[in-house]
Every structure is written in C-alpha cells, then in structure tokens.
Protein backbone atom coordinates (compact mmCIF):
# COMPACT_ATOMS: atom_id res chain seq x y z
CA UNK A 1 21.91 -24.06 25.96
CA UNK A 2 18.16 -23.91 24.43
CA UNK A 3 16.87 -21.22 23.00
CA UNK A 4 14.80 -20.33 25.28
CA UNK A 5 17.74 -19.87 28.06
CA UNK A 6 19.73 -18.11 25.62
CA UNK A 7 17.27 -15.59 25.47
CA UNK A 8 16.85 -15.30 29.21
CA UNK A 9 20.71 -14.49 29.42
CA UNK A 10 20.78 -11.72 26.67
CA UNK A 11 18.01 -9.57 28.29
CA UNK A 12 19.71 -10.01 31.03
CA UNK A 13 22.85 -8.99 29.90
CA UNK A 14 21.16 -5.80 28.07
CA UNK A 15 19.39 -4.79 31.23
CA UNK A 16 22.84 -5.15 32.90
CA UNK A 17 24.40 -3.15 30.44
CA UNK A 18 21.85 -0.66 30.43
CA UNK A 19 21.98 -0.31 34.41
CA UNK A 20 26.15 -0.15 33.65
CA UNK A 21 25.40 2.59 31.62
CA UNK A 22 23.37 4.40 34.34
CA UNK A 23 25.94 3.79 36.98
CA UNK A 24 28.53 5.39 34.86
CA UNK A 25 26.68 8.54 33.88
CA UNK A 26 26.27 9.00 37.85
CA UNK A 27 30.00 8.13 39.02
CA UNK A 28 30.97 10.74 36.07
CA UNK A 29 27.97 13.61 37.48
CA UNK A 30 29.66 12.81 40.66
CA UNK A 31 33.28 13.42 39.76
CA UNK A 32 32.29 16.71 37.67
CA UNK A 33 30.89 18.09 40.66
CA UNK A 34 33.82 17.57 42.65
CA UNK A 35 36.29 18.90 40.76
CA UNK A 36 34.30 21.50 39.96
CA UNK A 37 34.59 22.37 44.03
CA UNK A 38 38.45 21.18 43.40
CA UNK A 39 38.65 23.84 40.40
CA UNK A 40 36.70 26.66 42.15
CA UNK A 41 38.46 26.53 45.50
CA UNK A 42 41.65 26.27 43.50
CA UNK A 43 42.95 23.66 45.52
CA UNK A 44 44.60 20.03 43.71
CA UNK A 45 43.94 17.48 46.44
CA UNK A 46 41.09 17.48 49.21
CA UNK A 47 41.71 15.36 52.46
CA UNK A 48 37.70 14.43 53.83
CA UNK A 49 37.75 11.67 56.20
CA UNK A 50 39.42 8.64 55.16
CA UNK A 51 39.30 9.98 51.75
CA UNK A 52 42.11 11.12 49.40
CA UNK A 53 41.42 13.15 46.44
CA UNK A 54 43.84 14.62 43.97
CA UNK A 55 42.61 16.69 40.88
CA UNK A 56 46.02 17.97 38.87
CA UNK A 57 47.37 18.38 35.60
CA UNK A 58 49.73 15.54 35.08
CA UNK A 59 52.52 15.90 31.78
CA UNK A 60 53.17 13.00 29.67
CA UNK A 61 55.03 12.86 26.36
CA UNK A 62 53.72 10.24 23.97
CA UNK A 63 54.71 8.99 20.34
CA UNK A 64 53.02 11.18 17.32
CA UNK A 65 52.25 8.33 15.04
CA UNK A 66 50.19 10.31 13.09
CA UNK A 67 53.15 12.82 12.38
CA UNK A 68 55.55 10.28 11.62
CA UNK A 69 53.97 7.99 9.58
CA UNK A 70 53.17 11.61 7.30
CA UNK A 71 56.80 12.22 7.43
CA UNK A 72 58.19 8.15 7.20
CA UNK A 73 56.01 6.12 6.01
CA UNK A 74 58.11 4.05 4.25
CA UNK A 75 59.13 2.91 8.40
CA UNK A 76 56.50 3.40 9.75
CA UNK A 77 54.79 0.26 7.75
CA UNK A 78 57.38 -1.78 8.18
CA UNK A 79 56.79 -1.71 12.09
CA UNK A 80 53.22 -1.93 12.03
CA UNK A 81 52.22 -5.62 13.50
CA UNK A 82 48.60 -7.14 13.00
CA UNK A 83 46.82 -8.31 15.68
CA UNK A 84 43.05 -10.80 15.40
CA UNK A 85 40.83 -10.26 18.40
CA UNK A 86 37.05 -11.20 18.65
CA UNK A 87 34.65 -8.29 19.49
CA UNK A 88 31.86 -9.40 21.24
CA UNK A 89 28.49 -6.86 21.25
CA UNK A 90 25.21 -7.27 22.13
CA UNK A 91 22.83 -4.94 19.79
C-alpha cells in the first residue's frame, strides 16, 4: 500500500470515527429521553408497536478485587495472569 493510499484510508477512518462518535452521542440523547418518560411515568417496560422496552434496576453481585487484594495480597498475586494484546488507535 503507497503512501498516498494509506493516507486516503486514515482520513477515512477518522471521519468514520468521528461520524461513530456522532451517532453515539444521538442513540445515548435518545435513550435519556426515554427513560426519562420510563422514570417519570414510573412505569419499567413500555409496549409501542412492535417495540419492547424495559428500563429496571437489575442486582448483580460481583468479585471486590480491590478489597481483597487490600486484605490478601499475598493470593491475590499469585492468581493474577498476564495477558499481550495490540491496541490499535488512530490519533
């Protein structure tokens, strides 16, 4: 791949990101508003249409690592694992 091409493909990937970005912020202005109406109405799921939409608090115990490796840390580093990725970003 020249130079040149290379080139072509990163703006286009920034521009992509950048229109990603967009897209997000208005799928997340979208949600807020609707659970917003959820929240106000007091109600946890909406039936409109063919459209399903629950809005609930949902429980879930997870693991405190932060609180046991204060409390063992001796065992806590003997279970931690490494892991190697590559990170890929486009400044």
């Amino acid at each position: 791949m020249s130079n040149t091409e290379l080139n072509i493909k990163l703006r286009e990937l920034k521009e992509l990101k950048i229109m990603q970005d967009e897209l997000q912020n208005e799928i997340d202005s979208l949600q807020d508003e609707i659970k917003s109406y959820m929240t106000a109405a007091q109600i946890d799921t909406l039936n409109v249409d063919v459209f399903k939409v629950t809005y609930k608090e949902v429980t879930s115990s997870r693991f405190d690592s932060v609180a046991f490796k204060k409390t063992h840390s001796e065992l806590y580093n003997q279970y931690l694992k490494q892991t190697v990725t590559k990170r890929f970003v486009l400044a």
